[in-house]
Protein backbone atom coordinates (compact mmCIF):
# COMPACT_ATOMS: atom_id res chain seq x y z
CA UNK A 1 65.80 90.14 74.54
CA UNK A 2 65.48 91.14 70.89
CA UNK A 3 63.14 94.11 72.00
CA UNK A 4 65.62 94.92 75.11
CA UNK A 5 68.55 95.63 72.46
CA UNK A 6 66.37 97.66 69.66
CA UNK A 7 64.67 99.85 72.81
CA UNK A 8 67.96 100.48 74.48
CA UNK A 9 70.24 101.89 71.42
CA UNK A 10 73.01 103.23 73.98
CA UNK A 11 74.26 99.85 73.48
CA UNK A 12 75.43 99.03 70.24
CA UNK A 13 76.44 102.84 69.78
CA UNK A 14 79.12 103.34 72.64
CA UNK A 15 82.47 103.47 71.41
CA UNK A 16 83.51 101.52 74.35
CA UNK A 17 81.85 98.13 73.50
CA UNK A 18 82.44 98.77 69.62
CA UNK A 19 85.56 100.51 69.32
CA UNK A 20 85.99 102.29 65.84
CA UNK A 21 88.58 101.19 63.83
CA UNK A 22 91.05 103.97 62.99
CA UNK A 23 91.61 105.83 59.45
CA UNK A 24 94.25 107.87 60.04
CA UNK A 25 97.23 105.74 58.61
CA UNK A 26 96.23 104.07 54.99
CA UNK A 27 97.45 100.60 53.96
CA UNK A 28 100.14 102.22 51.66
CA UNK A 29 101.35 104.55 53.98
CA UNK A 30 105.27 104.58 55.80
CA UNK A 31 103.51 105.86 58.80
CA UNK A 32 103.62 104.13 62.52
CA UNK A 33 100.72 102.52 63.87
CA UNK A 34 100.66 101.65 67.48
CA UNK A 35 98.86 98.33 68.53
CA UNK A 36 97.59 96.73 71.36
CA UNK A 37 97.48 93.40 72.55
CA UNK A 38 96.00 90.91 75.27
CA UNK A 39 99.19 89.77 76.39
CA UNK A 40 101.41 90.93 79.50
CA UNK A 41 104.75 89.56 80.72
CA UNK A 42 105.08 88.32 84.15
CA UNK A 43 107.72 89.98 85.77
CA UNK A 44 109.21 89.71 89.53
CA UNK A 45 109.48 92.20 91.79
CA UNK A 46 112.86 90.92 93.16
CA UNK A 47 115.11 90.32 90.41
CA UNK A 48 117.57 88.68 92.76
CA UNK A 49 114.76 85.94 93.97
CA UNK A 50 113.11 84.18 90.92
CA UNK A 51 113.19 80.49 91.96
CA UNK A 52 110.47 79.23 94.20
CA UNK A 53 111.21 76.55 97.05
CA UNK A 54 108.55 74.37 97.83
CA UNK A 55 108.02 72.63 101.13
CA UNK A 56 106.03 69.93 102.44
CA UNK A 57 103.43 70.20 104.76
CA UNK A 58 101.91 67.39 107.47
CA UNK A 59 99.03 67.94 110.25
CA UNK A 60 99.19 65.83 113.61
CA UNK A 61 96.70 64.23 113.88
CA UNK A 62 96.61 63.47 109.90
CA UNK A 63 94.24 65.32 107.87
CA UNK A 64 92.50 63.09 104.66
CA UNK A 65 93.47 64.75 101.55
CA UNK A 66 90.48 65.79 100.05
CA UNK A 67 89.93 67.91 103.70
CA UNK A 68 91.14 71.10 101.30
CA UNK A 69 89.05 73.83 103.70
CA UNK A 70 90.43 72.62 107.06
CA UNK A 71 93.95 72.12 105.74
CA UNK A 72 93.82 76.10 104.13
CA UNK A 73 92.11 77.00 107.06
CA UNK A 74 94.59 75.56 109.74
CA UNK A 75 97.52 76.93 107.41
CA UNK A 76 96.40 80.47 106.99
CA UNK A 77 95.20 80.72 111.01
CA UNK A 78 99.12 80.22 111.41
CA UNK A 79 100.43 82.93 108.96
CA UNK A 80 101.71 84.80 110.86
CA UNK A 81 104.42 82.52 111.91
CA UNK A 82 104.89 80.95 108.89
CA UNK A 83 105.61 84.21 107.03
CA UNK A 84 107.92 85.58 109.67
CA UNK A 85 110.19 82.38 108.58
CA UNK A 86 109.02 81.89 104.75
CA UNK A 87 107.54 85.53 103.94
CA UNK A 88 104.65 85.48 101.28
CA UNK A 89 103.67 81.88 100.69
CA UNK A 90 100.86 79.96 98.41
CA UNK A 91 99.74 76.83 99.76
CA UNK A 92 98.01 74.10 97.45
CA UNK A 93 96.75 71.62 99.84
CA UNK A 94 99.76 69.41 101.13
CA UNK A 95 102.75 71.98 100.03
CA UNK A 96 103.75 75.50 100.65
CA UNK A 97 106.07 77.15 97.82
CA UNK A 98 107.79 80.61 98.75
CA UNK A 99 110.82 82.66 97.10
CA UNK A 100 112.95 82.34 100.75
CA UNK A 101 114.88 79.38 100.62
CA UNK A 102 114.97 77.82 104.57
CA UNK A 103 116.06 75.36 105.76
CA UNK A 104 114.94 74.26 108.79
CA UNK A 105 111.80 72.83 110.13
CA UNK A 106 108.79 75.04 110.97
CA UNK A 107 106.45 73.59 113.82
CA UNK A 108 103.45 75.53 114.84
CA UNK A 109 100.10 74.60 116.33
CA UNK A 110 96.93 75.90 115.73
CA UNK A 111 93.79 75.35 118.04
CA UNK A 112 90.19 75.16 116.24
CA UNK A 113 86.66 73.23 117.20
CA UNK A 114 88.13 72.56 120.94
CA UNK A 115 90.80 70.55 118.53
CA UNK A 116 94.97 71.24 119.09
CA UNK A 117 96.82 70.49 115.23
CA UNK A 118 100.54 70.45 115.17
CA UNK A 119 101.61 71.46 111.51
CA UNK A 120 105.13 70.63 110.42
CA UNK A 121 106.85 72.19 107.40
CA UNK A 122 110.16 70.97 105.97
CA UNK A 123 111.87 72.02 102.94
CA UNK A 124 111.38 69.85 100.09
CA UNK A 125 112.77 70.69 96.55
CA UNK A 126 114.18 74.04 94.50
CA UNK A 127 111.52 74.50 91.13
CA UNK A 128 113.36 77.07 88.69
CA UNK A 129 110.53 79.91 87.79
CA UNK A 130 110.54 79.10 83.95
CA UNK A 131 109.90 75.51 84.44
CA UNK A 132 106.45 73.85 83.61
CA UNK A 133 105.77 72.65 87.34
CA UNK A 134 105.60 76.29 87.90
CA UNK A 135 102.65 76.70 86.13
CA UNK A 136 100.38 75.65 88.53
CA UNK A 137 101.87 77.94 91.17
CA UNK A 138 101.47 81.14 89.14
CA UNK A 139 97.96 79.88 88.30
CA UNK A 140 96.97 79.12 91.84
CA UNK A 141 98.66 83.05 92.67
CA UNK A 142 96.16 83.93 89.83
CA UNK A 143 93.40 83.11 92.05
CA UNK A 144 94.37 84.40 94.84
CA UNK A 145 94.40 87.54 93.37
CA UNK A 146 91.25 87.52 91.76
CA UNK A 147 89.45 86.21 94.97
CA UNK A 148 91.01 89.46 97.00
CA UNK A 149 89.63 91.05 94.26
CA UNK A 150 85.98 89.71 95.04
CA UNK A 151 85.12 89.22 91.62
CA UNK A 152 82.67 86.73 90.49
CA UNK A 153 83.14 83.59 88.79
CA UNK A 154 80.86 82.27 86.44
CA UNK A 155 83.17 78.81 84.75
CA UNK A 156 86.36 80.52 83.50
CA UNK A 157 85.07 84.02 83.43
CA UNK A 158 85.40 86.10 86.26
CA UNK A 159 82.95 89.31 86.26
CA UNK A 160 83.04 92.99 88.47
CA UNK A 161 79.43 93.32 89.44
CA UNK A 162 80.21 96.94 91.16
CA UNK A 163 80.74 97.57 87.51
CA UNK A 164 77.37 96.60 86.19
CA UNK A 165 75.65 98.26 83.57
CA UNK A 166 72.26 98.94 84.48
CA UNK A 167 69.46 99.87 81.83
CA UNK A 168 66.47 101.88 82.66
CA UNK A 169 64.11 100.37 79.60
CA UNK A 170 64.79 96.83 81.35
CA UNK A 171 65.37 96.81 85.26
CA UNK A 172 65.85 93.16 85.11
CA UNK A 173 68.65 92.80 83.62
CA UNK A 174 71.91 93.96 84.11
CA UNK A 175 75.47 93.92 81.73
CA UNK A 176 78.50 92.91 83.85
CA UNK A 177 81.96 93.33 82.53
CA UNK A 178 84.94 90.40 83.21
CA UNK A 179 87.79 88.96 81.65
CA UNK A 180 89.07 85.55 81.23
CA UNK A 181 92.62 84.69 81.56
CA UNK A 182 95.15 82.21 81.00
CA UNK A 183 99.11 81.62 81.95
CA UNK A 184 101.82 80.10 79.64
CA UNK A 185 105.52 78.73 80.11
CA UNK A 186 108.09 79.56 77.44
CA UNK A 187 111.49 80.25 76.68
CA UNK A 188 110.61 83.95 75.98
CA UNK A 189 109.24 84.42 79.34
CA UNK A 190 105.94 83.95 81.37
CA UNK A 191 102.98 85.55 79.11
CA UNK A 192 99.56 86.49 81.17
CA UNK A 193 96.76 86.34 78.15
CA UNK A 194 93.77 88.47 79.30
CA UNK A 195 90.26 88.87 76.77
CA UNK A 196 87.19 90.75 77.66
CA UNK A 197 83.67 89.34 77.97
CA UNK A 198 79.96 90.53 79.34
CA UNK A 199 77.74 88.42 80.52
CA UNK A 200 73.85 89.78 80.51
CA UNK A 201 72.26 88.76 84.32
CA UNK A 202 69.16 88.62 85.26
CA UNK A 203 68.33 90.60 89.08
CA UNK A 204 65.15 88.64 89.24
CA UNK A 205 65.44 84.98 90.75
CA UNK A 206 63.25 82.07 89.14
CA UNK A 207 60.96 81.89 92.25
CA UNK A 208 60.07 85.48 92.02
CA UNK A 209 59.41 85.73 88.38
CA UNK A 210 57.23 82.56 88.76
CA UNK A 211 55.44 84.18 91.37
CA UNK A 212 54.95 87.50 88.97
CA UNK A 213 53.45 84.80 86.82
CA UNK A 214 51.26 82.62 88.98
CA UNK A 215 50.00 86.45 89.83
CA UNK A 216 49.13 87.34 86.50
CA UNK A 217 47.35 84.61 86.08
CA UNK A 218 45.05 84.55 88.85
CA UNK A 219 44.42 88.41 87.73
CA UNK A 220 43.64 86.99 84.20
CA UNK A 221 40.91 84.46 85.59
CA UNK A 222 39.56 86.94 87.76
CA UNK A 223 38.71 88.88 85.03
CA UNK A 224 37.16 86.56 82.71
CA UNK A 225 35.11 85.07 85.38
């Protein structure tokens, strides 16, 4: 690795990983400065709609709870009705929470594995946008968008490999940029922390570079014999 870095200078000089810090204004100066940070505010689109309504949601026959990818699955195969009545939804295993506020009772079924499922929705409880239950719905609308994204998650990080770095001095490795990011409720408002991070990957699996090994030994023996 240590050889990889010193060979491949491009790295450590481009402004983009290392930006230079700026001269221009001098401590003692009465000049502006504009700064940049890693936070952004949360807004809604609909000004008019910020409280979400969450509704509970049971399968006929009953499901087990930990059957997350069936449950999701049966859900999202029955969007399209659910949204005509709730519009954009997120569901979290055994509730649904959307911005419409209704009412009534949704029944739908949904046919899958030669298997009919009734799902029944019902309105449950009002959860004000600024409250700390809502947490977990803006963090599980967090990774929904990330997923659409089809970004790749490595832990907490999340990394673009259409945007990896490749360098010609090493073809085994490659530099992929991602962010981390994290959600917090308070009186000021909803703030969306975002910081940068690479992660160095290697394009060779373990069984292939322990073949490339195995290889070069039986070329070593060969030529000692």
């Amino acid at each position: 690795m240590e050889k990889f870095i010193e060979t491949d200078s491009s790295l450590i000089d481009n402004e983009y990983f290392f930006p230079k810090r700026s001269h221009s204004i001098s401590p003692n100066s009465n000049g502006k400065l504009q700064l940049a940070v890693n936070y952004y505010n949360f807004r809604f689109l609909n000004q008019t709609k910020k409280t979400f309504f969450q509704y509970s949601v049971q399968f006929e026959p009953e499901l087990p709870g930990d059957a997350y990818r069936l449950r999701a699955k049966l859900v999202y195969s029955a969007k399209g009705t659910i949204s005509n009545m709730l519009g954009n939804f997120l569901f979290n295993n055994s509730a649904l929470y959307s911005l419409n506020d209704f009412s009534d009772t949704i029944q739908t079924s949904i046919e899958l594995h030669s298997m009919t499922y009734k799902i029944t929705i019902k309105d449950s409880k009002m959860i004000e946008s600024n409250s700390l239950e809502a947490g977990s719905i803006y963090k599980k609308f967090l990774r929904n968008l990330l997923k659409n994204l089809q970004l790749i998650q490595f832990k907490k990080n999340f990394y673009n490999k259409n945007g990896a770095r490749h360098f010609p001095s090493c073809k085994e490795i490659e530099l992929w940029p991602g962010f981390n990011s994290s959600m917090n409720i308070l009186q000021e408002g909803i703030p969306l922390k975002i910081n940068l991070t690479y992660r160095f990957i290697r394009t060779e699996t373990a069984p292939r570079a322990i073949e490339k090994l195995l290889e070069k030994n039986r070329i070593i023996k060969k030529r000692y014999k």
